[in-house]
Protein backbone atom coordinates (compact mmCIF):
# COMPACT_ATOMS: atom_id res chain seq x y z
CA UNK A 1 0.00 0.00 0.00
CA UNK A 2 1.43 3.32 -0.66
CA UNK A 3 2.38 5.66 2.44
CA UNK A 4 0.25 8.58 1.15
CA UNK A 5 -3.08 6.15 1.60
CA UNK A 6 -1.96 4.61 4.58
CA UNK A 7 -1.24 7.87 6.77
CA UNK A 8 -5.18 8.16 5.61
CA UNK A 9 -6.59 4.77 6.25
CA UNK A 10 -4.74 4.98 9.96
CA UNK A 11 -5.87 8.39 10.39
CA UNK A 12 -2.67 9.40 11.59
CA UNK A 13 -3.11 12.72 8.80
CA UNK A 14 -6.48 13.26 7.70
CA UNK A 15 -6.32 13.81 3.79
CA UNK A 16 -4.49 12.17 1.25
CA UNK A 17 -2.98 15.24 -0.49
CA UNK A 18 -1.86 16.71 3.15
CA UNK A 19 0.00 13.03 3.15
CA UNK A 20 1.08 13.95 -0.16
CA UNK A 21 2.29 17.04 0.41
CA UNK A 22 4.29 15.79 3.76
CA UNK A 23 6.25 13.53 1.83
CA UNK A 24 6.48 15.98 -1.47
CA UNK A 25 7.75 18.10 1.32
CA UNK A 26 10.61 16.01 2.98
CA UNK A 27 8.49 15.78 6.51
CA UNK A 28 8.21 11.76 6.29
CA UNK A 29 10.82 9.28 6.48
CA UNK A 30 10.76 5.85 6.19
CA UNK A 31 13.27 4.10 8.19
CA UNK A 32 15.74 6.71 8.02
CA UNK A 33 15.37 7.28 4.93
CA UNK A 34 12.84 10.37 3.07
CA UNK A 35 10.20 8.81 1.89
CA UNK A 36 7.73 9.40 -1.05
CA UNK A 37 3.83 9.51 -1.56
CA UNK A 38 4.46 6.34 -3.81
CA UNK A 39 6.46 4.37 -1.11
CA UNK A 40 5.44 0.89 -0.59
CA UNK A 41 4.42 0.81 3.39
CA UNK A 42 5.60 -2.87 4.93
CA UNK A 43 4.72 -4.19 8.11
CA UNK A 44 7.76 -3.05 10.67
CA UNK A 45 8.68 0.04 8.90
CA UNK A 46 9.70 2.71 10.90
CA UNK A 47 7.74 5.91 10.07
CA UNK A 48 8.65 9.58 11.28
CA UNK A 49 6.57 12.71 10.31
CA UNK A 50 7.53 16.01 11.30
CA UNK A 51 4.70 18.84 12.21
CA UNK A 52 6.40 21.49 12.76
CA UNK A 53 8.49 21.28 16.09
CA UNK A 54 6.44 17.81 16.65
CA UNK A 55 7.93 14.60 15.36
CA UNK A 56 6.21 11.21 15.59
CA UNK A 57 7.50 8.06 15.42
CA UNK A 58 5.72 5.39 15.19
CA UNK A 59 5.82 0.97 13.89
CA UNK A 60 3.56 -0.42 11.22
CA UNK A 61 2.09 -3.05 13.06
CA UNK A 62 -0.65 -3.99 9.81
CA UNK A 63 -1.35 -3.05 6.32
CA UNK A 64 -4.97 -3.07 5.79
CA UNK A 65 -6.61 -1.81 2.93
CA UNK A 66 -10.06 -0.91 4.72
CA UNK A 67 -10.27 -0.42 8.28
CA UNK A 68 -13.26 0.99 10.75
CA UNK A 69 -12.46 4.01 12.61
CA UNK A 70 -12.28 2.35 15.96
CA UNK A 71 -10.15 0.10 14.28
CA UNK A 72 -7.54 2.37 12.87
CA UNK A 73 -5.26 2.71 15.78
CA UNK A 74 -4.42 -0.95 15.40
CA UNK A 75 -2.60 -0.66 12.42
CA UNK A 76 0.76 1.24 14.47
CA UNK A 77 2.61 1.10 17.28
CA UNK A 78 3.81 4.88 18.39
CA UNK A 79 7.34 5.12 19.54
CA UNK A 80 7.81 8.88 20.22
């Protein structure tokens, strides 16, 4: 699944194109490394997005592609 839809499906950012724009933007990394809209999320990836002085971290615990909202904090594991 790409990491623009599944910053949306988790809800951990709202809209697809602010995900998009995040990672157009340099403010998500993927295991170290900047990652792009088109990245292919794994389970165990490290993710880090930056919001302004605000940085989480967080595990993919599950790549789902439809999940209810209850549901949605199952897919990750936050670090930091």
């Amino acid at each position: 699944m790409r990491l623009d839809k599944f910053l949306k499906i988790s809800r951990i950012i709202k809209r697809r194109t602010v995900a998009n724009d995040a990672c157009d933007a340099d403010h998500v990394t993927v295991n170290g490394r900047p990652a792009k809209a088109s990245y292919n999320v794994k389970t165990g990836d490290t993710v880090e997005i930056r919001f302004g002085d605000k940085t989480l971290r967080f595990i993919v615990r599950d790549v789902r592609e439809q999940v209810k909202k209850e549901e949605a904090s199952s897919l990750y594991e936050i670090i930091s």
